[in-house]
Protein backbone atom coordinates (compact mmCIF):
# COMPACT_ATOMS: atom_id res chain seq x y z
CA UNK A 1 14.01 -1.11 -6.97
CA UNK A 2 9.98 -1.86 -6.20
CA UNK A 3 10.48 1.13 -3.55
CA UNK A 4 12.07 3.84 -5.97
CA UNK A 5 9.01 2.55 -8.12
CA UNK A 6 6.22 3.27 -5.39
CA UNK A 7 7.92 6.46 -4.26
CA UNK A 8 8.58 7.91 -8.34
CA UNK A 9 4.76 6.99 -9.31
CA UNK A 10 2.95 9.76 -10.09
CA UNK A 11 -0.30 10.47 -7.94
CA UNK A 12 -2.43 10.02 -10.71
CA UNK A 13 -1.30 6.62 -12.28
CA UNK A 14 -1.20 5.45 -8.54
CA UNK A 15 -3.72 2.39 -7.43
CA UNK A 16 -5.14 2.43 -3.95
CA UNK A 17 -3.23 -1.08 -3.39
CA UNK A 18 -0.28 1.14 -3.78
CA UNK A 19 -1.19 4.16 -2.09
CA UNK A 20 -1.59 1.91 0.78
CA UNK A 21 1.42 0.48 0.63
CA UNK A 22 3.42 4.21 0.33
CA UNK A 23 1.21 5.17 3.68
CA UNK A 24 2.26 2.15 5.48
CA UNK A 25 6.16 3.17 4.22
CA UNK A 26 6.02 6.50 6.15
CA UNK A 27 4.18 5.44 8.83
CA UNK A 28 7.19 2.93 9.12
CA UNK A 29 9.54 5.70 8.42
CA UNK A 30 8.12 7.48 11.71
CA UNK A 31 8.54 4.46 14.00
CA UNK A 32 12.02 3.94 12.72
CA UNK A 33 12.71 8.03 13.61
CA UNK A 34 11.22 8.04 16.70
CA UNK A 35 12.84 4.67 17.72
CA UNK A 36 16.41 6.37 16.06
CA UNK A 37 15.82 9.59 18.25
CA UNK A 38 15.04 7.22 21.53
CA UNK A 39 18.52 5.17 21.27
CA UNK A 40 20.38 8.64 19.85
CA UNK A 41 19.54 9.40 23.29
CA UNK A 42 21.11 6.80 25.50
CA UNK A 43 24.26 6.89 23.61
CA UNK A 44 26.29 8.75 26.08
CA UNK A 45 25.00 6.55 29.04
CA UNK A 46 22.95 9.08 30.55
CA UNK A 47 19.28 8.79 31.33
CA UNK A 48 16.79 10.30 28.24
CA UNK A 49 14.54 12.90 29.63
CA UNK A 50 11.09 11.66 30.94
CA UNK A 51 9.56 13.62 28.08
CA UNK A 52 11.06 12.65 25.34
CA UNK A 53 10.94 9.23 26.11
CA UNK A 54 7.04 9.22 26.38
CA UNK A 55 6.85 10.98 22.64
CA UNK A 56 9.18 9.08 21.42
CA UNK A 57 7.25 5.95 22.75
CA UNK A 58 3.91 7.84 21.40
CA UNK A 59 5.33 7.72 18.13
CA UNK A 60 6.24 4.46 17.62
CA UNK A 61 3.44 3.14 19.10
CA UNK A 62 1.05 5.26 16.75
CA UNK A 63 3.47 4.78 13.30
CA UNK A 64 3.39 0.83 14.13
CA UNK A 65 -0.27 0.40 14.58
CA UNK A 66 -0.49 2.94 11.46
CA UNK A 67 1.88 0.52 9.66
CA UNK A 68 -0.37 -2.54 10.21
CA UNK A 69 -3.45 -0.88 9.27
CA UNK A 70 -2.22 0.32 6.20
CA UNK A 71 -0.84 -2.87 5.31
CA UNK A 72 -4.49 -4.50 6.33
CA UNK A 73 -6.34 -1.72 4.11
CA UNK A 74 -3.20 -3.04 0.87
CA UNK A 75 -3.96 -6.40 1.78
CA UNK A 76 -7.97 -5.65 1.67
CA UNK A 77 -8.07 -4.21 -1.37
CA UNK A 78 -5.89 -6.65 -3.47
CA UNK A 79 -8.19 -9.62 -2.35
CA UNK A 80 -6.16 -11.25 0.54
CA UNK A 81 -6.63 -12.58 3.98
CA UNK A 82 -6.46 -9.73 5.97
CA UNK A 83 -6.98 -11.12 9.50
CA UNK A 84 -4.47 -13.72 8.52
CA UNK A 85 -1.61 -10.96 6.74
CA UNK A 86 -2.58 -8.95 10.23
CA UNK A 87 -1.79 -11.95 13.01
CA UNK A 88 1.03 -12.61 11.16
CA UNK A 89 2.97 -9.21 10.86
CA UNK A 90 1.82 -8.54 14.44
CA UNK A 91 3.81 -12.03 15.37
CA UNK A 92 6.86 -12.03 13.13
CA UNK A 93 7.25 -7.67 12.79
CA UNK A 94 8.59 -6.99 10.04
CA UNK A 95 9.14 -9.83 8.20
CA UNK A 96 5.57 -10.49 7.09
CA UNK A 97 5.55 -6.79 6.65
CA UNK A 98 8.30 -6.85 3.77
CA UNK A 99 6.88 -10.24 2.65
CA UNK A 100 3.32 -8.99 2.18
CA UNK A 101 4.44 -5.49 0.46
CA UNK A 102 6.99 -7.15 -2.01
CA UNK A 103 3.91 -9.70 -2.90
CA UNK A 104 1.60 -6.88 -3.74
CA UNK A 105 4.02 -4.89 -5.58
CA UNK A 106 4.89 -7.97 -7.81
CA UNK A 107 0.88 -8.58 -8.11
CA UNK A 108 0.37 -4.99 -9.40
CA UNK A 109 2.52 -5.18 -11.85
CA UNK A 110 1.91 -8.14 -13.04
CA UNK A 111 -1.93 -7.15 -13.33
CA UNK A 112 -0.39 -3.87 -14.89
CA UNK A 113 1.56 -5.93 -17.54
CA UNK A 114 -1.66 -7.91 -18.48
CA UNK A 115 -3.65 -5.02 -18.94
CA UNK A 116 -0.96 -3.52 -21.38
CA UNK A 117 -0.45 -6.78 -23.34
């Protein structure tokens, strides 16, 4: 539900806590395609071709760092430890991920609902 709420927001209601959080969900959505196209590969039992496996190991290695930053830069800008957020979705991928985003979406609103009441 938080998800179909980040993704339906319009651009210009958005916060930058949020648009954070949408950039680290499609750089996530690239790992997870590139890692998808990578195992599509080996599904016959034959060997993936040398260069597809390199791209496909360029891309998740550039939409996971992307990820993390983008989660950093969320975690920044809605007052949290970022070094600390950082270590720990580096260590536990992608728990701390889903832990962090679900705790800033949940902060947002709630600092949305107080500014409305």
């Amino acid at each position: 539900m938080q998800l179909l709420f980040l993704l339906t927001m319009s651009s210009a209601a958005k916060s930058p806590v949020k648009s954070a959080l949408e950039s680290a969900l499609v750089a996530f959505l690239i790992f997870g395609g590139c890692l998808w196209l990578l195992v599509s590969g080996t599904e016959d039992g034959a060997d993936i071709p040398a260069g597809r496996g390199v791209l496909c190991g360029l891309g998740m290695s550039i939409g996971l760092i992307a990820h993390w930053v983008y989660m950093a830069i969320a975690a920044k800008r809605a007052g949290r430890n970022v070094l600390g957020w950082t270590v720990l979705m580096v260590l536990t991928m992608p728990i701390a991920s889903v832990v962090l985003a679900i705790l800033l979406t949940n902060q947002e609103e709630a600092e949305q609902g107080s500014r409305t009441a």
